[in-house]
PDB file of N, CA and C in Angstrom:
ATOM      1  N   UNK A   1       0.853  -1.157   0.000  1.00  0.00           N
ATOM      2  CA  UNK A   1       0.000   0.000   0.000  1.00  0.00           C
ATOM      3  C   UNK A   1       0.906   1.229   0.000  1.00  0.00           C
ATOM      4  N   UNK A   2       0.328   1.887  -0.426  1.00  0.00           N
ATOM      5  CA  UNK A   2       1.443   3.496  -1.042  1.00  0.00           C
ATOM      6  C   UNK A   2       0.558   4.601  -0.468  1.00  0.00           C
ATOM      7  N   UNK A   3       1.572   5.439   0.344  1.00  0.00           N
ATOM      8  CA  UNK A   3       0.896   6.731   0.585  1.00  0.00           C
ATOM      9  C   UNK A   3       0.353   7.675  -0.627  1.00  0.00           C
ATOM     10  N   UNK A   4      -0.445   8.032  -0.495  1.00  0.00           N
ATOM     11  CA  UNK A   4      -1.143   9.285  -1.189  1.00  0.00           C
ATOM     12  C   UNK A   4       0.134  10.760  -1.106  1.00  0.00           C
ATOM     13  N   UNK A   5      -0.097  11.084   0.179  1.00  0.00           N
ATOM     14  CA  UNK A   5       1.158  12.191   0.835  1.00  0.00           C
ATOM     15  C   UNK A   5       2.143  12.125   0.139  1.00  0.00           C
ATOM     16  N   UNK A   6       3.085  11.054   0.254  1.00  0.00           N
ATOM     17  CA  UNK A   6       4.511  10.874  -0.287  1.00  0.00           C
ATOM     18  C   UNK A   6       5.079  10.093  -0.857  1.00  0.00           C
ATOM     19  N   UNK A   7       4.299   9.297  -0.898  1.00  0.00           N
ATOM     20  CA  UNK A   7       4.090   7.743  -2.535  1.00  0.00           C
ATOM     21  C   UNK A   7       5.270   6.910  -1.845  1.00  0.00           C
ATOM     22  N   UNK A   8       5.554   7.386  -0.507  1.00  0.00           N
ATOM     23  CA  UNK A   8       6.376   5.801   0.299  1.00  0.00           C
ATOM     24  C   UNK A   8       5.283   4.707   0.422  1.00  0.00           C
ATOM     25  N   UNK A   9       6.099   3.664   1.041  1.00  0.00           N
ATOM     26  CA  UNK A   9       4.696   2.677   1.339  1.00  0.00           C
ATOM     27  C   UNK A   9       4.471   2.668   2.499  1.00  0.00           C
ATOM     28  N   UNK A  10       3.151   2.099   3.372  1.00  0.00           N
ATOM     29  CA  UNK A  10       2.741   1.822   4.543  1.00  0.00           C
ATOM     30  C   UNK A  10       3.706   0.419   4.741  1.00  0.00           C
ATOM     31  N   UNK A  11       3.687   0.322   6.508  1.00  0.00           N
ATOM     32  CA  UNK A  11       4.641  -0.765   6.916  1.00  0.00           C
ATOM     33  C   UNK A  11       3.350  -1.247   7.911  1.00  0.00           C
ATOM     34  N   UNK A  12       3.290  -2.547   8.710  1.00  0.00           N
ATOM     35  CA  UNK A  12       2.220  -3.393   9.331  1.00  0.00           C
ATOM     36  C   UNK A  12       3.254  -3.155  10.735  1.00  0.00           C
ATOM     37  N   UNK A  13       2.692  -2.261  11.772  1.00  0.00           N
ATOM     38  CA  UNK A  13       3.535  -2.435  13.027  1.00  0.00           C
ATOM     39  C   UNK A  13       2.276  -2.909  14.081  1.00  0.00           C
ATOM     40  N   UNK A  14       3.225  -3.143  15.360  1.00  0.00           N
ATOM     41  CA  UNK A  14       2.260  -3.995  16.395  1.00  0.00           C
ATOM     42  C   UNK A  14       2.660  -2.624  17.184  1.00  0.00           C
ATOM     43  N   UNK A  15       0.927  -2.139  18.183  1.00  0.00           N
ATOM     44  CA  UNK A  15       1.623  -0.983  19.283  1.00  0.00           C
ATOM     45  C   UNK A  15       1.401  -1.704  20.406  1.00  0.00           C
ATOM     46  N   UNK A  16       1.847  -1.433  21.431  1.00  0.00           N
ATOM     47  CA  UNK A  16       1.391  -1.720  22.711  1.00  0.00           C
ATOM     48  C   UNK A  16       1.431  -0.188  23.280  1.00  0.00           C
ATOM     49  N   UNK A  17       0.587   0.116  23.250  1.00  0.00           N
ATOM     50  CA  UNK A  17      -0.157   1.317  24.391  1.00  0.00           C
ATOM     51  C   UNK A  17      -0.568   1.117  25.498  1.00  0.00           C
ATOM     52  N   UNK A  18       0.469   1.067  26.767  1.00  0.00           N
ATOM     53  CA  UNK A  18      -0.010   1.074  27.993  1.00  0.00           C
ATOM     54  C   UNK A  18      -0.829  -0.243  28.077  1.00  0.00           C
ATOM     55  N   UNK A  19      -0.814  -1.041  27.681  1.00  0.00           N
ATOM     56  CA  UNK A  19      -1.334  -2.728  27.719  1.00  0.00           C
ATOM     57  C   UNK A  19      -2.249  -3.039  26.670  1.00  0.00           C
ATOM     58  N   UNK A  20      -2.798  -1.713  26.093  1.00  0.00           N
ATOM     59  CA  UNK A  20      -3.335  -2.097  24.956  1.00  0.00           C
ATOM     60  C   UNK A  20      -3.142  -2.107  23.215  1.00  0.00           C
ATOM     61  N   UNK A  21      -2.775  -3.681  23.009  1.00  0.00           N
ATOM     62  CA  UNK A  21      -2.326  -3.930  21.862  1.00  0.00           C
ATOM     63  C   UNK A  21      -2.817  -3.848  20.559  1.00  0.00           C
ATOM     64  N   UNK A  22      -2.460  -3.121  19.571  1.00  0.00           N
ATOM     65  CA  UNK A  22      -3.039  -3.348  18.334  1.00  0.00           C
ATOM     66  C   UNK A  22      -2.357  -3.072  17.064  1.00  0.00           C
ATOM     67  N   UNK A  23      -2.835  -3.449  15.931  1.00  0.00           N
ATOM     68  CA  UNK A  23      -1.836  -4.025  14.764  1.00  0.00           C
ATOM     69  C   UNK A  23      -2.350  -2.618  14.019  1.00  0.00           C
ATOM     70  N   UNK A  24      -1.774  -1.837  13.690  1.00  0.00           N
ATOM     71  CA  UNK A  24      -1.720  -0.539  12.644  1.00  0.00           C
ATOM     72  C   UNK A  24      -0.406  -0.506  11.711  1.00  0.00           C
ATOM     73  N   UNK A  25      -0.605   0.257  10.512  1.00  0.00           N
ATOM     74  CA  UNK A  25      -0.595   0.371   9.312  1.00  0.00           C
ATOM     75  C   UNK A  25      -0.012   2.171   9.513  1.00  0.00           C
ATOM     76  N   UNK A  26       1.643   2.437   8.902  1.00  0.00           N
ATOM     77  CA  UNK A  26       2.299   3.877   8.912  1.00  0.00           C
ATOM     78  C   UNK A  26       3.159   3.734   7.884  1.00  0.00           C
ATOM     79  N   UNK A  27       2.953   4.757   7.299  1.00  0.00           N
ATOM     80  CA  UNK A  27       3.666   5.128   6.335  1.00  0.00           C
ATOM     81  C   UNK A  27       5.423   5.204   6.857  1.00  0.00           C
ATOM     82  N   UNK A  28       6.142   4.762   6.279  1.00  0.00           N
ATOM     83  CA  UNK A  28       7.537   4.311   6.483  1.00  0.00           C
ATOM     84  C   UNK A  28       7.967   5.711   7.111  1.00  0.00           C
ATOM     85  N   UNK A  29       7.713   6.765   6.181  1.00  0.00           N
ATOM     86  CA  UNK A  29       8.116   7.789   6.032  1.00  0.00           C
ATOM     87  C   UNK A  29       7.876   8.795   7.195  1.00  0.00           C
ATOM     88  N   UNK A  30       6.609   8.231   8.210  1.00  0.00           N
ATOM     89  CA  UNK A  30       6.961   8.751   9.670  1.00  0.00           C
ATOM     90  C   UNK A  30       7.448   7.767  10.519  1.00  0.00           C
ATOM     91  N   UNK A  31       7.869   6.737  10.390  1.00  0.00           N
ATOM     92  CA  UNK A  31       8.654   5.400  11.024  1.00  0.00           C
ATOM     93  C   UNK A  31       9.828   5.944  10.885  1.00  0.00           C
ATOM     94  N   UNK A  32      10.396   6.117   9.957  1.00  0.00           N
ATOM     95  CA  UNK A  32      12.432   6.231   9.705  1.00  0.00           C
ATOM     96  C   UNK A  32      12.446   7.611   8.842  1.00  0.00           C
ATOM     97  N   UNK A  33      13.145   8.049   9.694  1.00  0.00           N
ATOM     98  CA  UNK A  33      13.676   9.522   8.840  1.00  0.00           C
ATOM     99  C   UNK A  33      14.027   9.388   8.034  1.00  0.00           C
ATOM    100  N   UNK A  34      13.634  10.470   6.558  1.00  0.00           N
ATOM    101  CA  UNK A  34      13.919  10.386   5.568  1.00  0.00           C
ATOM    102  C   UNK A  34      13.974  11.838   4.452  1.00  0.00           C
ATOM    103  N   UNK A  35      13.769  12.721   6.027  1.00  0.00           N
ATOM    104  CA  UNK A  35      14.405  14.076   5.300  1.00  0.00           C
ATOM    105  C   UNK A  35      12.237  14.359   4.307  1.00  0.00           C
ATOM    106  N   UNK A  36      11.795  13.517   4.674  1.00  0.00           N
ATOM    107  CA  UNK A  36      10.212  14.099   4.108  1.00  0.00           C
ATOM    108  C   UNK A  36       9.460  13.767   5.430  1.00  0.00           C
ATOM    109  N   UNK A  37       8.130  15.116   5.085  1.00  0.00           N
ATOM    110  CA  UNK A  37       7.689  15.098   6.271  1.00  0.00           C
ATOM    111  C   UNK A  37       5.928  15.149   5.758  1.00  0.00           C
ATOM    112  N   UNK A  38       6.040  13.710   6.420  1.00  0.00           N
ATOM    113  CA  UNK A  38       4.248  12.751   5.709  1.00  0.00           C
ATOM    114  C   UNK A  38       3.231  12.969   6.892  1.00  0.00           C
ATOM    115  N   UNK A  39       1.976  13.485   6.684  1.00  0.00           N
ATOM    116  CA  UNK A  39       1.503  13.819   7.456  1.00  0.00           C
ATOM    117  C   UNK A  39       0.366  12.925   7.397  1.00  0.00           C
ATOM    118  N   UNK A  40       0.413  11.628   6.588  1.00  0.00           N
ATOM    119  CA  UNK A  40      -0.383  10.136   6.760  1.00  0.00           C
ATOM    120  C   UNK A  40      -0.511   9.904   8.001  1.00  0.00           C
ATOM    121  N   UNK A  41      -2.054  10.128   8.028  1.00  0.00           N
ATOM    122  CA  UNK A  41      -2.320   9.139   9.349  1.00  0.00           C
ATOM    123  C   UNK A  41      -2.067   7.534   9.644  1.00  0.00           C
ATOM    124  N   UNK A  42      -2.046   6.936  11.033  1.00  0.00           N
ATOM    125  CA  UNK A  42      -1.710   6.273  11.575  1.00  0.00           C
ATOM    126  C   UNK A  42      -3.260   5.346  11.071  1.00  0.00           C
ATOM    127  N   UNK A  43      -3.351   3.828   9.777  1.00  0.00           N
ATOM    128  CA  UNK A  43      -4.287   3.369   9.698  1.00  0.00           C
ATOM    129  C   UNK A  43      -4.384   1.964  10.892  1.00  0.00           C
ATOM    130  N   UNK A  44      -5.682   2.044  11.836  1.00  0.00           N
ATOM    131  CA  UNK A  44      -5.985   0.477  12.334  1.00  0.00           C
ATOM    132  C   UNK A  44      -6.146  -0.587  11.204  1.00  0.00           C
ATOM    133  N   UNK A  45      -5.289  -1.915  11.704  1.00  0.00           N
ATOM    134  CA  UNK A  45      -5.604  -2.603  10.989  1.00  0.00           C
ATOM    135  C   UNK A  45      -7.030  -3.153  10.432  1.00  0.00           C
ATOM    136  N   UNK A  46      -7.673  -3.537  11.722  1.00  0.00           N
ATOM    137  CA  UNK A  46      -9.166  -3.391  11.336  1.00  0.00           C
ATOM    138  C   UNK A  46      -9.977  -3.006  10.493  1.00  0.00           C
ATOM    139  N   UNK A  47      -9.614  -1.822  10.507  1.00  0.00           N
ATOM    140  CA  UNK A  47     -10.330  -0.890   9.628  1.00  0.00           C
ATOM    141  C   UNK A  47      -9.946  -0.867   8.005  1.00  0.00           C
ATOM    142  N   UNK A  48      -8.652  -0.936   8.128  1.00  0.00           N
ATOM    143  CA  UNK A  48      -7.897  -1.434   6.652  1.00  0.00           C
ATOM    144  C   UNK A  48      -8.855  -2.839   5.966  1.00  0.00           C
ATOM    145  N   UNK A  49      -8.788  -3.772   7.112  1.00  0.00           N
ATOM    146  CA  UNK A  49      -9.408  -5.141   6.285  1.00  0.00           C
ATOM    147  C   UNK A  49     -10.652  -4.907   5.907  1.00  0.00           C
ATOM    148  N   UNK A  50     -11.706  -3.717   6.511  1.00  0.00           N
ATOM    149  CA  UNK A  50     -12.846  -3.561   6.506  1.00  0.00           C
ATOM    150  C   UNK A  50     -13.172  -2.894   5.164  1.00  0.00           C
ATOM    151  N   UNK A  51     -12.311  -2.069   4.868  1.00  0.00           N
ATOM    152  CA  UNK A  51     -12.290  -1.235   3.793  1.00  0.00           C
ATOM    153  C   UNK A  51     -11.342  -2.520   2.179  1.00  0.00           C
ATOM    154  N   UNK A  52     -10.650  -3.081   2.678  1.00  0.00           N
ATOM    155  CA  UNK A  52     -10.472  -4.345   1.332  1.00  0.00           C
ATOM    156  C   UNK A  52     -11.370  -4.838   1.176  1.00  0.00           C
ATOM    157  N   UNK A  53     -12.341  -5.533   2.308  1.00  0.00           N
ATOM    158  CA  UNK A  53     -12.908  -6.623   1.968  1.00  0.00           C
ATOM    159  C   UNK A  53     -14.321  -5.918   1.068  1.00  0.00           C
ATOM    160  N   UNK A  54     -15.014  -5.084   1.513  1.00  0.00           N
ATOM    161  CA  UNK A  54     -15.506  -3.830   0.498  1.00  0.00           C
ATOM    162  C   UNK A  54     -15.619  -3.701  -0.394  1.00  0.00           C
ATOM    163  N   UNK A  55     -14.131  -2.945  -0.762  1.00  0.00           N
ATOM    164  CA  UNK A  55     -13.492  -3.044  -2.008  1.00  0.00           C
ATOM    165  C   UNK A  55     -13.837  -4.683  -3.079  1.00  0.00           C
ATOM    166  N   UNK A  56     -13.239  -5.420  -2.125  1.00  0.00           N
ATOM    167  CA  UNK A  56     -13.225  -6.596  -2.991  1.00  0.00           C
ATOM    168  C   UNK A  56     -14.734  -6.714  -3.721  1.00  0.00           C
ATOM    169  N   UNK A  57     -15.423  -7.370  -2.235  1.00  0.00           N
ATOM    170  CA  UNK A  57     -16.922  -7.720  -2.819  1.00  0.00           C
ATOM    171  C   UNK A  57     -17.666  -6.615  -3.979  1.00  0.00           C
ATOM    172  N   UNK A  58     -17.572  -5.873  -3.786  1.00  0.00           N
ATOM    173  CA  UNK A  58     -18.006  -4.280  -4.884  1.00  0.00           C
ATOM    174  C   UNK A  58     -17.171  -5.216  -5.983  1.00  0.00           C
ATOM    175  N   UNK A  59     -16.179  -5.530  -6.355  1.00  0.00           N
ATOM    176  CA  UNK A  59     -15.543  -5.820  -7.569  1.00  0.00           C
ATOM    177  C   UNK A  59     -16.245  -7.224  -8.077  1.00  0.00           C
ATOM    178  N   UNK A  60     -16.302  -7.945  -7.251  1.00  0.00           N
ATOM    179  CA  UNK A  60     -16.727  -9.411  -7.046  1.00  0.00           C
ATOM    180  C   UNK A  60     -18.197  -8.773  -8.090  1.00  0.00           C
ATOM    181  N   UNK A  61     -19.266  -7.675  -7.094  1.00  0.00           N
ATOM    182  CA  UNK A  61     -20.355  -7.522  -7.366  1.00  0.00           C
ATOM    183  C   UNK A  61     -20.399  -7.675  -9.010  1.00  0.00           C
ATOM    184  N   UNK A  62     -19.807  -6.874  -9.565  1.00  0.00           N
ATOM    185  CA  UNK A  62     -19.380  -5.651 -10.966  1.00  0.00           C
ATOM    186  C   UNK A  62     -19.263  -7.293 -11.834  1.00  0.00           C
ATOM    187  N   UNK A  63     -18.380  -7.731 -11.270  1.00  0.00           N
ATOM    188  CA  UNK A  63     -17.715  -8.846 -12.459  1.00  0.00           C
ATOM    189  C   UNK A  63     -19.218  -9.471 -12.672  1.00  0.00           C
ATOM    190  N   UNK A  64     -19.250 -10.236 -11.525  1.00  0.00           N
ATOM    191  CA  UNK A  64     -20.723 -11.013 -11.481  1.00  0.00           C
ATOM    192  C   UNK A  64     -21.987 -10.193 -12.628  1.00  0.00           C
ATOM    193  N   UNK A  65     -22.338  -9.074 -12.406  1.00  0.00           N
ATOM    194  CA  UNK A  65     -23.080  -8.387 -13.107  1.00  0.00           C
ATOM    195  C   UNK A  65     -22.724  -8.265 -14.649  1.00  0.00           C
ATOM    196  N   UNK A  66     -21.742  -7.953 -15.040  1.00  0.00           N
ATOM    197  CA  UNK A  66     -20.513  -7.887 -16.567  1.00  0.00           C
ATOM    198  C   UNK A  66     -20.712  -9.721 -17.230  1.00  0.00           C
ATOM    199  N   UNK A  67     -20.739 -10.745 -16.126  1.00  0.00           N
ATOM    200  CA  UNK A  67     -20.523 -11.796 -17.154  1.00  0.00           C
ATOM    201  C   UNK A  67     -22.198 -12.066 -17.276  1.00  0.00           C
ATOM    202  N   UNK A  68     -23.161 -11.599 -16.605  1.00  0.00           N
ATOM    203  CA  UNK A  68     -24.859 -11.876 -16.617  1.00  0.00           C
ATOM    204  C   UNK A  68     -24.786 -11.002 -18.044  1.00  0.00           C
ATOM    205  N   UNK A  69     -24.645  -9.675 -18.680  1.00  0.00           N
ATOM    206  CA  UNK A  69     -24.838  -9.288 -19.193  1.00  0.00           C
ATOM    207  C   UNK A  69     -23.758  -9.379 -20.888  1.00  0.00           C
ATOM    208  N   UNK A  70     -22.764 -10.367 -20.200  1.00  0.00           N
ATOM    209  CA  UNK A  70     -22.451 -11.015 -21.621  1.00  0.00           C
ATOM    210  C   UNK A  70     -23.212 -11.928 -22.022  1.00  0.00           C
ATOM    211  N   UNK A  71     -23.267 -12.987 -20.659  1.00  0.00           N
ATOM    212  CA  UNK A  71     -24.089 -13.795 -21.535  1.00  0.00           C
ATOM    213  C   UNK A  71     -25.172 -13.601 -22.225  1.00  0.00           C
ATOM    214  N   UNK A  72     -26.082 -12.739 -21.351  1.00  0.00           N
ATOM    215  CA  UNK A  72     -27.802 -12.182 -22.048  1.00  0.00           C
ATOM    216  C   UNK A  72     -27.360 -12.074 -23.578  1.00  0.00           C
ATOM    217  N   UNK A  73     -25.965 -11.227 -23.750  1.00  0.00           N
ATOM    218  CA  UNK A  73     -25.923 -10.433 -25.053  1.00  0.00           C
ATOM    219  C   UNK A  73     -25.383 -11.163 -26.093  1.00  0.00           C
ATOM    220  N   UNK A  74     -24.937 -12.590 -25.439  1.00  0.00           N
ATOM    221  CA  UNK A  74     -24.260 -13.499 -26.436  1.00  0.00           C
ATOM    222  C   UNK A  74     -25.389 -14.406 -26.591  1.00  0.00           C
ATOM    223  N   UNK A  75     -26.558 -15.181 -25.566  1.00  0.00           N
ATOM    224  CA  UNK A  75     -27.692 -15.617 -25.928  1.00  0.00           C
ATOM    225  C   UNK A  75     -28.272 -15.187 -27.136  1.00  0.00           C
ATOM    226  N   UNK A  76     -28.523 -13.619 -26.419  1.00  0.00           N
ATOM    227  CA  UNK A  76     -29.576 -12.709 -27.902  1.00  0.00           C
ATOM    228  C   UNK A  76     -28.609 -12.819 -29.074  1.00  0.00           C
ATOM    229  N   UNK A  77     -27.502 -12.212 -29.358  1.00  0.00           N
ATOM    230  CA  UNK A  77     -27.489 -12.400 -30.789  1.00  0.00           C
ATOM    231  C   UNK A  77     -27.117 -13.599 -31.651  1.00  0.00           C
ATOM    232  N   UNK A  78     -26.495 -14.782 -30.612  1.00  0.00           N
ATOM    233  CA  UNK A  78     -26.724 -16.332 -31.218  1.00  0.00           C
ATOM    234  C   UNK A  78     -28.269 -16.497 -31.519  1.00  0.00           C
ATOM    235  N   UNK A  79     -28.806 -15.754 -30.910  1.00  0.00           N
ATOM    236  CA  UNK A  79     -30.542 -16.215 -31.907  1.00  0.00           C
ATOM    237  C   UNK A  79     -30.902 -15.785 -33.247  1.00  0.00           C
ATOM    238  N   UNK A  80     -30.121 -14.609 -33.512  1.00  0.00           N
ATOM    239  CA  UNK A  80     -30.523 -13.570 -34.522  1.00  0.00           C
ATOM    240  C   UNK A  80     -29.760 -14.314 -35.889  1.00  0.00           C
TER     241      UNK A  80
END
């Protein structure tokens, strides 16, 4: 995944905050100095998978819909 901000990529880190643990998603580029200054927010992982899986099914949807409407259109004009 590639920042928008600074076209580095996001890295998968683990936090522990005061006992509470969780898996987030930072752009490299506020992880390790690099002389650029990315003002990408800090993504939960959670929320990342929530927003793929989304993504996916919406695509899943589209295809599904695209091959109904080949076939209709390859039915109809094999009749003609």
């Amino acid at each position: 995944m590639f920042c928008a901000g600074c076209k580095d990529v996001f890295r998968r880190l683990h936090w522990d905050n005061n006992g509470c643990k969780s898996t987030v998603w930072r752009c490299i580029s506020r992880i390790e100095p690099r002389g650029i200054k990315c003002r990408a927010r800090t993504l939960r992982e959670e929320v990342l998978e929530k927003a793929c899986f989304s993504a996916f099914s919406e695509l899943l949807r589209t295809c599904q819909r695209q091959r109904s409407r080949i076939r209709t259109s390859v039915l109809i004009n094999s009749r003609t």
